[in-house]
Protein backbone atom coordinates (compact mmCIF):
# COMPACT_ATOMS: atom_id res chain seq x y z
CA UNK A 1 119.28 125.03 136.36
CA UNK A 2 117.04 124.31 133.52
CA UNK A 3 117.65 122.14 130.90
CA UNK A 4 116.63 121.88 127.09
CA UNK A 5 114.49 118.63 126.55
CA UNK A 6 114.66 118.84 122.95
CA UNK A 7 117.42 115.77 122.82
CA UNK A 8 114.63 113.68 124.93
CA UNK A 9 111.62 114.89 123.69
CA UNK A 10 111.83 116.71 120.66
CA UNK A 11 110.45 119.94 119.68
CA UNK A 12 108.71 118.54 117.00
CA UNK A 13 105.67 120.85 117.53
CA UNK A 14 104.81 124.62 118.73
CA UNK A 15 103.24 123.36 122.21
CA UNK A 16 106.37 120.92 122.74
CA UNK A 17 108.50 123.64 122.67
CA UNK A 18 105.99 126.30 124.47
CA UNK A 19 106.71 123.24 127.40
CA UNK A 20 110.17 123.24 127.48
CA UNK A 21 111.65 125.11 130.21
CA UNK A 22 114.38 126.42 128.33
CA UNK A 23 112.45 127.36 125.07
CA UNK A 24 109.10 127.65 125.95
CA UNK A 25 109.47 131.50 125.93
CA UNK A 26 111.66 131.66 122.86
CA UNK A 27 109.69 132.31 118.93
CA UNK A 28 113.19 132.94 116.72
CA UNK A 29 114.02 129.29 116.53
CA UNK A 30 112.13 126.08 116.18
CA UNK A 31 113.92 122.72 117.58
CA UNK A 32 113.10 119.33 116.12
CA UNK A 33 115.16 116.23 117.64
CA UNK A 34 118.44 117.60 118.59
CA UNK A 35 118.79 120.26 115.98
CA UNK A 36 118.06 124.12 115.65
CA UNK A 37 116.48 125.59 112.74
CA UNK A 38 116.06 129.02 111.36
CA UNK A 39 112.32 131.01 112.52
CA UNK A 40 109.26 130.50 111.48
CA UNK A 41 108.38 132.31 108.40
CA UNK A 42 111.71 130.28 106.88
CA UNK A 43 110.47 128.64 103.83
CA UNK A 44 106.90 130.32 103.74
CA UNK A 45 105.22 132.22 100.95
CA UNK A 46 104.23 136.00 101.68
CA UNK A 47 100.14 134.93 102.11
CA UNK A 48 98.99 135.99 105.25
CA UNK A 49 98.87 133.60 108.37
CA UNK A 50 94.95 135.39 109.01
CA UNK A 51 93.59 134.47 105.66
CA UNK A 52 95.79 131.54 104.86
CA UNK A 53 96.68 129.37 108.11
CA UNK A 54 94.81 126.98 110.17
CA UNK A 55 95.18 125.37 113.11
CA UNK A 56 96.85 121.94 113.50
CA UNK A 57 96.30 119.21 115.24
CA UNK A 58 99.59 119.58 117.15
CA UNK A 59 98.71 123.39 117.75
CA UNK A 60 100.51 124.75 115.42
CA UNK A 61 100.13 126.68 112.28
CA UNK A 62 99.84 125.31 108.51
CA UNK A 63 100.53 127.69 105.26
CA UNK A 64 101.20 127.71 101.98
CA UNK A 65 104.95 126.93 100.53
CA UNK A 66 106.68 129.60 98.97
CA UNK A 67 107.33 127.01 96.27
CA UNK A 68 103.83 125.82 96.05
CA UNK A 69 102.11 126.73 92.52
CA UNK A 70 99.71 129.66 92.75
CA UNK A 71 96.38 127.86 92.73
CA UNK A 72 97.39 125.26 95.49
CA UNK A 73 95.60 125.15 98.40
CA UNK A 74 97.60 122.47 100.17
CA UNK A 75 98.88 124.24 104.02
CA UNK A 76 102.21 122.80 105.35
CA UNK A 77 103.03 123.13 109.03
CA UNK A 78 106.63 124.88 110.16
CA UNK A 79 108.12 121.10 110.95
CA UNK A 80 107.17 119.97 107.15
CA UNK A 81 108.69 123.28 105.99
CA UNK A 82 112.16 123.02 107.70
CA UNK A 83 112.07 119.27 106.91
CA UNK A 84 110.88 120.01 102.75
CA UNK A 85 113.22 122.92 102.44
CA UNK A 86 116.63 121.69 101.68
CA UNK A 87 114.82 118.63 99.92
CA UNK A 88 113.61 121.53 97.35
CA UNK A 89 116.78 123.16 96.97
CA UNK A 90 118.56 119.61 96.06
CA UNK A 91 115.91 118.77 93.67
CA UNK A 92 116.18 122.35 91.90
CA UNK A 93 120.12 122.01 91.81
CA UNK A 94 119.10 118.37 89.68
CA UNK A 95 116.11 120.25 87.93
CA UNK A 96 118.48 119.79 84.00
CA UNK A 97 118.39 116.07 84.61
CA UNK A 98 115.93 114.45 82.93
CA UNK A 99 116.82 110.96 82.56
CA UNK A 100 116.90 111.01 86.75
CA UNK A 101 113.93 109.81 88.89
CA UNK A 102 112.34 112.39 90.91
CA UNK A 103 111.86 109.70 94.13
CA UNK A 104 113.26 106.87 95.22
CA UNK A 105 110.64 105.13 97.74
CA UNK A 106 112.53 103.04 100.44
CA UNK A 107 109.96 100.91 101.89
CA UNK A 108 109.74 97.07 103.68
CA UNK A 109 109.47 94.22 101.60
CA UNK A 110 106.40 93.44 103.10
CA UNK A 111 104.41 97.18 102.17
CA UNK A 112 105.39 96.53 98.59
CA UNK A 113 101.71 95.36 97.68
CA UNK A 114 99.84 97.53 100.46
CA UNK A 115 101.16 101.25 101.59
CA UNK A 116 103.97 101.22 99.60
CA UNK A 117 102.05 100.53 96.17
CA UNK A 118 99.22 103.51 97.34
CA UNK A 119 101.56 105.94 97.45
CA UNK A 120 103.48 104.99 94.39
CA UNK A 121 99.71 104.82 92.67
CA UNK A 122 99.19 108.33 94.30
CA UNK A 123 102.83 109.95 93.47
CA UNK A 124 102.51 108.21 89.89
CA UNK A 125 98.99 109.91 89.01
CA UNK A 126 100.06 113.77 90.11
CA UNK A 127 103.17 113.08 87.67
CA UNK A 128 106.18 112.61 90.11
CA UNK A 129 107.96 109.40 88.29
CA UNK A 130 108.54 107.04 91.41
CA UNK A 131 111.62 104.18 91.67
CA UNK A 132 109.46 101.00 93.01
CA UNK A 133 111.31 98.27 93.51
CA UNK A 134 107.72 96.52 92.18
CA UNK A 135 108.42 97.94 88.93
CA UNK A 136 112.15 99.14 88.58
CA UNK A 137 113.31 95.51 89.85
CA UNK A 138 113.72 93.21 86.76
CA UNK A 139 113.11 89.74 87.09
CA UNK A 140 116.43 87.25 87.46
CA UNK A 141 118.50 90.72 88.14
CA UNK A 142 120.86 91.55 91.59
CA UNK A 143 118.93 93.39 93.94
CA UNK A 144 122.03 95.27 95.72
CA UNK A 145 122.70 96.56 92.00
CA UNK A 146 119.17 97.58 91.05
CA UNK A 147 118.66 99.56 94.53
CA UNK A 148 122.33 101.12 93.94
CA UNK A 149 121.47 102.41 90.23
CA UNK A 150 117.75 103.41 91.47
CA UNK A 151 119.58 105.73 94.51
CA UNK A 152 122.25 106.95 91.99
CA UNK A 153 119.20 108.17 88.81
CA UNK A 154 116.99 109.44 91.52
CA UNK A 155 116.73 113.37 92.95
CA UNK A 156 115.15 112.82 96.54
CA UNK A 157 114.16 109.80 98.52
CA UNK A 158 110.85 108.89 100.55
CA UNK A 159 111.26 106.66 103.99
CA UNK A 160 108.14 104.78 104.33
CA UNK A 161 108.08 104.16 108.06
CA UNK A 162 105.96 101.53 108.91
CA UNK A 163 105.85 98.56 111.56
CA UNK A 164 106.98 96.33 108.72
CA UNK A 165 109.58 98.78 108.05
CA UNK A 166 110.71 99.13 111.45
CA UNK A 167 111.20 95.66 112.24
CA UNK A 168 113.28 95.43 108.57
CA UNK A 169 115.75 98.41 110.36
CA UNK A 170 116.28 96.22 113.77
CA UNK A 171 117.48 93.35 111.54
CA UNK A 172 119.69 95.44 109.10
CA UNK A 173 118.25 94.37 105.92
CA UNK A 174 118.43 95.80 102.55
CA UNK A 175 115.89 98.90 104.02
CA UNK A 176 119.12 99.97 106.18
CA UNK A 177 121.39 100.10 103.16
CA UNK A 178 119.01 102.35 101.82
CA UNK A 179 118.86 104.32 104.48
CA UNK A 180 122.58 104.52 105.11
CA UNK A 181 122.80 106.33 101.02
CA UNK A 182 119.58 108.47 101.54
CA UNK A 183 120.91 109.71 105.13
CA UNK A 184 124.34 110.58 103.21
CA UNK A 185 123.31 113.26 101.64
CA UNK A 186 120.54 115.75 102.61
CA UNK A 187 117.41 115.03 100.23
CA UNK A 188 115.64 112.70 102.34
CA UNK A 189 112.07 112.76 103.87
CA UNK A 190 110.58 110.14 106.22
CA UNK A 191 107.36 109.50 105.95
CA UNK A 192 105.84 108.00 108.82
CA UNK A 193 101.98 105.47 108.62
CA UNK A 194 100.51 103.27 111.47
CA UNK A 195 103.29 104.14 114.07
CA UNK A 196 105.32 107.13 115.23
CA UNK A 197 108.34 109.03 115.22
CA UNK A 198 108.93 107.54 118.69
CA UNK A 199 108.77 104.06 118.07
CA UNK A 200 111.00 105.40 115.26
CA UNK A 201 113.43 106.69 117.08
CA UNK A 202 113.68 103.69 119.17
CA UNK A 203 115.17 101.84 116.08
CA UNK A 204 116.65 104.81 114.02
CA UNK A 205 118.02 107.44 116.43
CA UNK A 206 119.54 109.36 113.58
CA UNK A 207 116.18 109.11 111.33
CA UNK A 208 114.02 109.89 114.08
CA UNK A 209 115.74 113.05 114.88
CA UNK A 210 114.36 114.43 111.40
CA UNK A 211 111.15 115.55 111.02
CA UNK A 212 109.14 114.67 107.87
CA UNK A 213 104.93 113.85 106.92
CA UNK A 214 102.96 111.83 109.03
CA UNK A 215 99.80 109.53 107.63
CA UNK A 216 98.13 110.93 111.51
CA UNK A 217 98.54 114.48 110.48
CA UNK A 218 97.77 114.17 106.61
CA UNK A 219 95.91 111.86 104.52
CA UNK A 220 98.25 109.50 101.85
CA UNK A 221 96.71 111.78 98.83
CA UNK A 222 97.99 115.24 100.88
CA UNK A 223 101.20 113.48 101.57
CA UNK A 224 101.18 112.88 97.52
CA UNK A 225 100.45 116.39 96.92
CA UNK A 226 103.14 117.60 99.45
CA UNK A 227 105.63 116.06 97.56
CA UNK A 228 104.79 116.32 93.86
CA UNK A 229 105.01 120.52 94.64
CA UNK A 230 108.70 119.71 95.21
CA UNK A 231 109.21 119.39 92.02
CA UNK A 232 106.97 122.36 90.55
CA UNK A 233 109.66 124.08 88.42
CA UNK A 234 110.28 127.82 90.18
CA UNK A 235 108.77 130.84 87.75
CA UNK A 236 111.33 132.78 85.87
């Protein structure tokens, strides 16, 4: 009898489900890790895939948000969607907080100065107000404290996977006590540069299951752009 290989492989993209023997002939549900998640036009705006979508390079398809402003042209594949969703509907349910971060960004030590700091830059300049430990840390103050008060005034966190990171994760540093509070509750968003969800997954089996934004599939600004439209306020 056939059997699923979404808990091996994933179905973390149209043509790894269209491959699994189970799914392959299946379009109401979309599987990512070992989870099931509602069809594809969840999450989408009403534009039309023939004047709006474009092909991926995992085969799939990219449109707009449904929470995107109107004059964005930024195209999200299905994965990003499911993954974004919820994200969006914590950060609206926080939207009368204004003394609260919009991000936290969990990164290694060792990004602080590199990827970690570009993204910051890039997150900083389209207005999302960012909780870097390179700024938010004060000099002579407790670490553990500053990272717990940064997690408690923020909306959403960012995961910045990297090699640096991953290696932080296999020693259980102060990047998986992060983790731990971000995976608690359901506002969090890996973002993966210079390695993959596998190598991921080899460290993090319960982060790896998620899908999130990928420096392979999108470019750092994109990424930036991706997430600052989380936090466009919805039109009354």
């Amino acid at each position: 009898m056939a059997q699923c290989t979404a808990p091996i492989r994933g179905h973390r993209t149209v043509a790894a489900a269209a491959a699994c023997p189970v799914c392959g002939g299946r379009r109401s549900y979309y599987q990512f890790g070992y989870n099931t998640y509602p069809s594809f036009s969840a999450g989408y705006s009403s534009v039309s895939s023939s004047s709006h979508s474009s092909g991926t390079s995992n085969g799939g398809m990219k449109r707009k948000a449904k929470w995107s402003p109107a004059g964005s042209t930024v195209m999200y594949t299905q994965a990003q969607i499911t993954t974004l969703t919820p994200v969006r509907e914590n950060i609206m349910k926080q939207a009368n907080m204004p003394e609260k971060y919009d991000l936290f960004l969990c990164h290694a030590w060792d990004d602080r100065k590199d990827a970690a700091k570009e993204l910051c830059d890039k997150l900083t300049a389209k207005g999302v107000t960012v909780w870097f430990s390179e700024k938010d840390l004060p000099l002579g103050s407790t670490m553990l404290r500053e990272i717990d008060k940064g997690l408690a005034k923020s909306r959403a966190g960012i995961v910045l996977v990297t090699p640096n990171f991953l290696k932080r994760v296999e020693k259980e540093g102060v990047a998986e006590k992060e983790l731990s509070a971000l995976l608690a509750k359901d506002r969090l968003i890996p973002i993966v540069h210079n390695t993959t969800y596998d190598a991921l997954r080899d460290v993090s089996p319960l982060l790896g299951s998620r899908s999130g934004l990928d420096t392979n599939e999108d470019s750092m600004d994109v990424i930036a752009t991706k997430l600052a439209e989380l936090f466009v306020e919805e039109e009354k």
